[in-house]
PDB file of N, CA and C in Angstrom:
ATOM      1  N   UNK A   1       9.928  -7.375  11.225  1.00  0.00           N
ATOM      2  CA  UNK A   1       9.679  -6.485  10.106  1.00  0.00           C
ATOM      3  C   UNK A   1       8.172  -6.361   9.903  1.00  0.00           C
ATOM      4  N   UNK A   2       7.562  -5.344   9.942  1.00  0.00           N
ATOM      5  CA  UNK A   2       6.500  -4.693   9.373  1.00  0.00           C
ATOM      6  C   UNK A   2       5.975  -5.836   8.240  1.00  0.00           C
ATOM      7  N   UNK A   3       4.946  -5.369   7.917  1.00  0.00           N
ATOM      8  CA  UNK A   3       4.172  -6.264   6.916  1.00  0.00           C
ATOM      9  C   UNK A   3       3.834  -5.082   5.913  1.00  0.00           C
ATOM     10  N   UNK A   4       4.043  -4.803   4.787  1.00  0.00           N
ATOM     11  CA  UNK A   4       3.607  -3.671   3.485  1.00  0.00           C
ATOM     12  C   UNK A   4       2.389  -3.356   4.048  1.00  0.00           C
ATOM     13  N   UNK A   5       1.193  -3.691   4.206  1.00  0.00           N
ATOM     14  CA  UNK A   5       0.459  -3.478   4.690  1.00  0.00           C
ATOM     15  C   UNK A   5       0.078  -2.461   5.946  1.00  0.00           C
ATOM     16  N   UNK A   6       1.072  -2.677   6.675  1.00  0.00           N
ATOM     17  CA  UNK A   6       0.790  -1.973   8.067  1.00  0.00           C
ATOM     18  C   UNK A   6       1.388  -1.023   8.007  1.00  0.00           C
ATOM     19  N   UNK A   7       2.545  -0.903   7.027  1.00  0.00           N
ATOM     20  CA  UNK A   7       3.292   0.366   6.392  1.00  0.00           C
ATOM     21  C   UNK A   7       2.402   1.111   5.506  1.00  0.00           C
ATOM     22  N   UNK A   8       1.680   0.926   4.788  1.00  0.00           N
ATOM     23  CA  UNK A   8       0.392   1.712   4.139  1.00  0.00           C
ATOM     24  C   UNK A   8      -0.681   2.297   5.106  1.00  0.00           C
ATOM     25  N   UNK A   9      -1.133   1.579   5.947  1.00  0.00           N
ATOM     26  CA  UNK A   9      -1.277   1.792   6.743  1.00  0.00           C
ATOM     27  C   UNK A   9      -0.890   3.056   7.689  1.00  0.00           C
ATOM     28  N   UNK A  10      -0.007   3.082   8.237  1.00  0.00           N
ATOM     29  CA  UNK A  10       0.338   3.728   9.157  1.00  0.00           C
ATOM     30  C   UNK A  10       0.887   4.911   8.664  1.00  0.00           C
ATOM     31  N   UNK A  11       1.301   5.025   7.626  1.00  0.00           N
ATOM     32  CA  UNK A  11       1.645   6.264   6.542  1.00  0.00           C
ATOM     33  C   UNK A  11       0.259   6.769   6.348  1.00  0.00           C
ATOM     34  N   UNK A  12      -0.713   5.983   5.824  1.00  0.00           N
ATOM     35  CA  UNK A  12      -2.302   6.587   5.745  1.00  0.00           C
ATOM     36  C   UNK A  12      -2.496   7.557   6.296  1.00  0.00           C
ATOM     37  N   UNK A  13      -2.351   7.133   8.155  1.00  0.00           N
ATOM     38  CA  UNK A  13      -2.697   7.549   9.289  1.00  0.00           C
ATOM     39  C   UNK A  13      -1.956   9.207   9.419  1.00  0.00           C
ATOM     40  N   UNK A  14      -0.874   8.765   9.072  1.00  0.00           N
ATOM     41  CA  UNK A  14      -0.113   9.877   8.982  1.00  0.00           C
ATOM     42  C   UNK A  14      -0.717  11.238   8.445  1.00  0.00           C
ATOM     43  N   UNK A  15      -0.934  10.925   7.334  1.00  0.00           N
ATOM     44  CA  UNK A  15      -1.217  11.962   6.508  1.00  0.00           C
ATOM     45  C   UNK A  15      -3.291  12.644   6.772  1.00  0.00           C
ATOM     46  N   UNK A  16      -3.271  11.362   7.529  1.00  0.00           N
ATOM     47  CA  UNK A  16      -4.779  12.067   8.010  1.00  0.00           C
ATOM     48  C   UNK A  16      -5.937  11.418   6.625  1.00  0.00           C
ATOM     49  N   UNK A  17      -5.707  10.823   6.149  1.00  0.00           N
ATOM     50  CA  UNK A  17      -6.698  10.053   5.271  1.00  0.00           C
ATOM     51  C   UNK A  17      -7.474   8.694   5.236  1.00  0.00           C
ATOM     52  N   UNK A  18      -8.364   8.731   4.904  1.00  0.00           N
ATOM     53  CA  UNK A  18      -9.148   7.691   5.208  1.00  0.00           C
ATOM     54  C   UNK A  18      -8.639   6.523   4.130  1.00  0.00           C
ATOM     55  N   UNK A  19      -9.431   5.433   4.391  1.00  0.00           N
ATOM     56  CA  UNK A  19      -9.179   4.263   3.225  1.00  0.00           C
ATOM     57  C   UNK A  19      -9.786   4.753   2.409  1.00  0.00           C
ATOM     58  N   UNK A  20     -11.071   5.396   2.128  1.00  0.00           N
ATOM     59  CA  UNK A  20     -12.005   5.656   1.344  1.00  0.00           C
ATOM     60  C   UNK A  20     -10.943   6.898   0.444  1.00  0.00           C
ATOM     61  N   UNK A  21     -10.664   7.675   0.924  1.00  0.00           N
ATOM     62  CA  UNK A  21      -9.776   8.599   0.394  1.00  0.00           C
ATOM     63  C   UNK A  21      -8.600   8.004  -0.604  1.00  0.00           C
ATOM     64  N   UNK A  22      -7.994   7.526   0.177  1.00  0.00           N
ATOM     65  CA  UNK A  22      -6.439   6.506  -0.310  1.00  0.00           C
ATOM     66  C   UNK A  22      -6.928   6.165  -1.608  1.00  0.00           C
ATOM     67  N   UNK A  23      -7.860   4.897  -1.526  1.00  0.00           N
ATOM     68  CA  UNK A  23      -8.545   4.373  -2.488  1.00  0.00           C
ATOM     69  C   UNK A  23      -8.640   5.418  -3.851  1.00  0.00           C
ATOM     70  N   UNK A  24      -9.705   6.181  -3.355  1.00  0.00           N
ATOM     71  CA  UNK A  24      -9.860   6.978  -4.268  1.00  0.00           C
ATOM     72  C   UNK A  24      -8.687   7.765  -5.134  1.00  0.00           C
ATOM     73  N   UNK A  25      -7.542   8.308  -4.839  1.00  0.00           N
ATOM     74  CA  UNK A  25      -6.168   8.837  -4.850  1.00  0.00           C
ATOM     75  C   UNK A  25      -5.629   7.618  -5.434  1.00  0.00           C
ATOM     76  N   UNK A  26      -5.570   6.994  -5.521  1.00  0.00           N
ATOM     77  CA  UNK A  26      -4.347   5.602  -5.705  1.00  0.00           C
ATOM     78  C   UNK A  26      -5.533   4.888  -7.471  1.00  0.00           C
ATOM     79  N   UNK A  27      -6.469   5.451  -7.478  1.00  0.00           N
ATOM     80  CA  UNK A  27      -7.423   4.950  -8.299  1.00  0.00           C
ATOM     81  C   UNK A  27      -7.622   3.409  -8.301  1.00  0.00           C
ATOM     82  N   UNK A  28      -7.468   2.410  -6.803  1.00  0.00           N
ATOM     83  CA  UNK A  28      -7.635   1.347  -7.048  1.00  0.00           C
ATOM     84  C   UNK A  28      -9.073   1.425  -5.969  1.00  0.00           C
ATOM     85  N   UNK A  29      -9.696  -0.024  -5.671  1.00  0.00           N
ATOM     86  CA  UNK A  29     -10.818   0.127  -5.593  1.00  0.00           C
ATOM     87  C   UNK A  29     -10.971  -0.238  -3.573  1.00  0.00           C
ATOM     88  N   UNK A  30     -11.958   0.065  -2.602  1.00  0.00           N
ATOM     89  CA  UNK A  30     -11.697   0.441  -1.574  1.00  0.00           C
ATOM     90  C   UNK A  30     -11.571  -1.146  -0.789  1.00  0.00           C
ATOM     91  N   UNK A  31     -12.149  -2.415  -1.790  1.00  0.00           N
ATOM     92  CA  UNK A  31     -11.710  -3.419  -0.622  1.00  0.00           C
ATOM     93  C   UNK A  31     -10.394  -3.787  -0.906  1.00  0.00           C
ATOM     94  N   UNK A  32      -9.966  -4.076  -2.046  1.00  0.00           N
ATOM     95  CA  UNK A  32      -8.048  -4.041  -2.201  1.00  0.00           C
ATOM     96  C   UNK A  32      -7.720  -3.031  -1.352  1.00  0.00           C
ATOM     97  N   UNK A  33      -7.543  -1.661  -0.909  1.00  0.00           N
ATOM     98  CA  UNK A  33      -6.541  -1.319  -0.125  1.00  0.00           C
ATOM     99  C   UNK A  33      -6.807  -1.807   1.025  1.00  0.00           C
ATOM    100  N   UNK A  34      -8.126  -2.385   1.958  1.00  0.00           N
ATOM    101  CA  UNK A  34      -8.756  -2.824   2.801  1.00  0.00           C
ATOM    102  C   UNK A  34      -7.898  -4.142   3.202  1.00  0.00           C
ATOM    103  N   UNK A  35      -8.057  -4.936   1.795  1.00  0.00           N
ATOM    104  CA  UNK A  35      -7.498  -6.266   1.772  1.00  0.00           C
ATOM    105  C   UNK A  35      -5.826  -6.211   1.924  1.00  0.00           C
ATOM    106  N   UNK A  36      -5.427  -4.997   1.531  1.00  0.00           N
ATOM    107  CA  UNK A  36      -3.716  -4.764   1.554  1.00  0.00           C
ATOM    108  C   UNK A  36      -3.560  -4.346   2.912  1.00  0.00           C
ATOM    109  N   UNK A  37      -4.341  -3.780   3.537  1.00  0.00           N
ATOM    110  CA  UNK A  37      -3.662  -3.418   5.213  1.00  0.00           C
ATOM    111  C   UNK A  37      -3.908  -4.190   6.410  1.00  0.00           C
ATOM    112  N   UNK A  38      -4.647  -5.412   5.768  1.00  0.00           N
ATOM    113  CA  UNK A  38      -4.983  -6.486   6.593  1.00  0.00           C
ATOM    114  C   UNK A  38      -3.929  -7.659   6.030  1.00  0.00           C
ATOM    115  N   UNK A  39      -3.457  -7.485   4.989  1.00  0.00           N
ATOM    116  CA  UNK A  39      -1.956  -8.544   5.092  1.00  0.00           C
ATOM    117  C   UNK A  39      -2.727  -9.890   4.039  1.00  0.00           C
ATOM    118  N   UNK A  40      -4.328  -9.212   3.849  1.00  0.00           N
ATOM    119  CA  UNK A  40      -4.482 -10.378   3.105  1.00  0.00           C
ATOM    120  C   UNK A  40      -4.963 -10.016   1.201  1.00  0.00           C
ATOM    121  N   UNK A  41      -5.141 -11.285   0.716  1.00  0.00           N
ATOM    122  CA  UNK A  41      -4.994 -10.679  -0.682  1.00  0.00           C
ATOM    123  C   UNK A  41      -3.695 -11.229  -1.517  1.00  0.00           C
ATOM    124  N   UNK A  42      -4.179 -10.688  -2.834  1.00  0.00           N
ATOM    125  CA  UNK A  42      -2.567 -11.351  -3.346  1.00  0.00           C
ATOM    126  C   UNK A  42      -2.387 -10.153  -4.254  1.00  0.00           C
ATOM    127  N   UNK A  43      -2.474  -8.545  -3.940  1.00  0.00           N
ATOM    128  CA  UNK A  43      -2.165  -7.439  -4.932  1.00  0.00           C
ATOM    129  C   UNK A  43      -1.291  -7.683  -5.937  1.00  0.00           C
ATOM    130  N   UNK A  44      -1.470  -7.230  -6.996  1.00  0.00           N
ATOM    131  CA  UNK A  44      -0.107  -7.429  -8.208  1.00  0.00           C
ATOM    132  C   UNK A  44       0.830  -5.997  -7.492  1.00  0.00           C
ATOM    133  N   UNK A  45       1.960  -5.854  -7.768  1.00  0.00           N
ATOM    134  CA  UNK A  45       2.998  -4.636  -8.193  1.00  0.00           C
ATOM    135  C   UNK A  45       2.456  -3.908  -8.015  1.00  0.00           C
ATOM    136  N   UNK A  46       1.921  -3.981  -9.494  1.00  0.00           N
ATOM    137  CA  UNK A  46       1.733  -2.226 -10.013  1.00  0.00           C
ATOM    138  C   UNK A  46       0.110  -1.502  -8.774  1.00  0.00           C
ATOM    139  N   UNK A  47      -0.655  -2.411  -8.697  1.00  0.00           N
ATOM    140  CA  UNK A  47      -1.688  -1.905  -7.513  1.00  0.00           C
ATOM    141  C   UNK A  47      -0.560  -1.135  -6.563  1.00  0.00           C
ATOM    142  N   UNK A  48       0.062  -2.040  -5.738  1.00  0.00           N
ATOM    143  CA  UNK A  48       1.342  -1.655  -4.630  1.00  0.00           C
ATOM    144  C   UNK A  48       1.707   0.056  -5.144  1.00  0.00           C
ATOM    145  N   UNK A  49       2.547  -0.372  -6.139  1.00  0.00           N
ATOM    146  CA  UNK A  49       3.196   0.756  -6.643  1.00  0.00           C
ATOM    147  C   UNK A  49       1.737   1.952  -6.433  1.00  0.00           C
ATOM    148  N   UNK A  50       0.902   2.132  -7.162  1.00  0.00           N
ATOM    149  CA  UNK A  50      -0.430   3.282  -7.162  1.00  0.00           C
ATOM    150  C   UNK A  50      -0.203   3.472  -5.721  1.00  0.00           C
ATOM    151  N   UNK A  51      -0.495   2.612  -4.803  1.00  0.00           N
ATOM    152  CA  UNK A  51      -1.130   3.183  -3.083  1.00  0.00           C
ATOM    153  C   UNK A  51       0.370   3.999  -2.490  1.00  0.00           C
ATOM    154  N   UNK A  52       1.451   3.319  -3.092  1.00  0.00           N
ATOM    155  CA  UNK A  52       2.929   3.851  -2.872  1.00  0.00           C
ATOM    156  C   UNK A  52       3.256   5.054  -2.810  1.00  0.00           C
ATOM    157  N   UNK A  53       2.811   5.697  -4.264  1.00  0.00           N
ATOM    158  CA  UNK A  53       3.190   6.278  -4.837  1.00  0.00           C
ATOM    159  C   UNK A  53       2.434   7.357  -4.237  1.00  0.00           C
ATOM    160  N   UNK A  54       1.208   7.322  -4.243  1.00  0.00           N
ATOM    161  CA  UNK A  54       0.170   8.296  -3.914  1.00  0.00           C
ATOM    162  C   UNK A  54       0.570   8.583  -2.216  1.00  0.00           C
ATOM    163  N   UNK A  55       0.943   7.711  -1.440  1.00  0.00           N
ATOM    164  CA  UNK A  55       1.934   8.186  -0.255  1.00  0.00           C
ATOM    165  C   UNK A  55       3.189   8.637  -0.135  1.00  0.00           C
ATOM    166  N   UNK A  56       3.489   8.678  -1.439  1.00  0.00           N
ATOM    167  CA  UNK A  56       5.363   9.455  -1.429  1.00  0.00           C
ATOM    168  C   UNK A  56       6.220   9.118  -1.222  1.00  0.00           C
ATOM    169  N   UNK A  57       5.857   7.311  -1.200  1.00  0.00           N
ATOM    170  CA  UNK A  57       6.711   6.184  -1.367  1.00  0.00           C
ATOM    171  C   UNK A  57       7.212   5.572  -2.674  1.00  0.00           C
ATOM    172  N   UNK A  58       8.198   4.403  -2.154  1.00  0.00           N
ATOM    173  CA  UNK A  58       8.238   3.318  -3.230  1.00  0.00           C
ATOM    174  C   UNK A  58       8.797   1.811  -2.819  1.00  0.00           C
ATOM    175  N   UNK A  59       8.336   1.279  -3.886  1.00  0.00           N
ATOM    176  CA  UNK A  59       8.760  -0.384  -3.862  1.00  0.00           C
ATOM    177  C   UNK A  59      10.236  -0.351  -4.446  1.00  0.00           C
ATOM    178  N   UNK A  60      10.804  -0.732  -3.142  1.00  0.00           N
ATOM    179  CA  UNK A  60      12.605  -1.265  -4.049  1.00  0.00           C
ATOM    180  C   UNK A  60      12.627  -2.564  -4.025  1.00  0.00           C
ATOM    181  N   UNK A  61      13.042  -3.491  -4.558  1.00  0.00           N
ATOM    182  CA  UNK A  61      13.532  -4.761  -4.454  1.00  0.00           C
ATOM    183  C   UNK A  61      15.422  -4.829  -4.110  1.00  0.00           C
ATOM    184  N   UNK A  62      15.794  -5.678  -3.553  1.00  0.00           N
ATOM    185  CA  UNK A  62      17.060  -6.148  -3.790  1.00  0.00           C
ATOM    186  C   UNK A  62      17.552  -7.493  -3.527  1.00  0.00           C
ATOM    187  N   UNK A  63      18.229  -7.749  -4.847  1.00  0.00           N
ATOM    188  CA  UNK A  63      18.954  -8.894  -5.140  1.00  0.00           C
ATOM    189  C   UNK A  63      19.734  -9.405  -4.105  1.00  0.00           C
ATOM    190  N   UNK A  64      19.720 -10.635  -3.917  1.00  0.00           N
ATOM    191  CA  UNK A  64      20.765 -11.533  -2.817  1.00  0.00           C
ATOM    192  C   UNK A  64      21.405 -12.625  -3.468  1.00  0.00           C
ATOM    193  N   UNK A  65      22.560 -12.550  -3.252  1.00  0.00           N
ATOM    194  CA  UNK A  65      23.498 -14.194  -3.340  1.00  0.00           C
ATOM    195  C   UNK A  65      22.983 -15.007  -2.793  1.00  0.00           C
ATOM    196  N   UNK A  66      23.089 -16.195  -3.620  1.00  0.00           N
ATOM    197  CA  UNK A  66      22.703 -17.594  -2.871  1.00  0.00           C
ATOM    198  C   UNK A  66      23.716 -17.933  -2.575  1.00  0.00           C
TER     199      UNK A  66
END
């Protein structure tokens, strides 16, 4: 499985935008998305959610039985 990161990433790519761009669009700041596509960092959510969102994504979670 992919890492969130490399999925931001590669959606980025997609759309033809830079980090500098993303950043800017997502209104968070350019070494967090930097730090998010390198897998390192500890982003909250809602950061996630902004870079998500601004790619035409989203964060699902789902519940599991123990």
């Amino acid at each position: 499985m992919d890492s969130i990161g490399k999925i931001i990433k590669c959606r980025r790519k997609e759309f033809g935008l830079t980090q500098s761009r993303l950043a800017e669009l997502s209104k968070i700041g350019i070494n967090t998305l930097t730090q998010i596509e390198r897998g390192e960092g500890n982003p909250t959510i809602k950061v996630l959610e902004k870079v998500l969102r601004t790619l035409g994504m989203q964060l699902t979670a789902t519940i599991i039985e123990l």
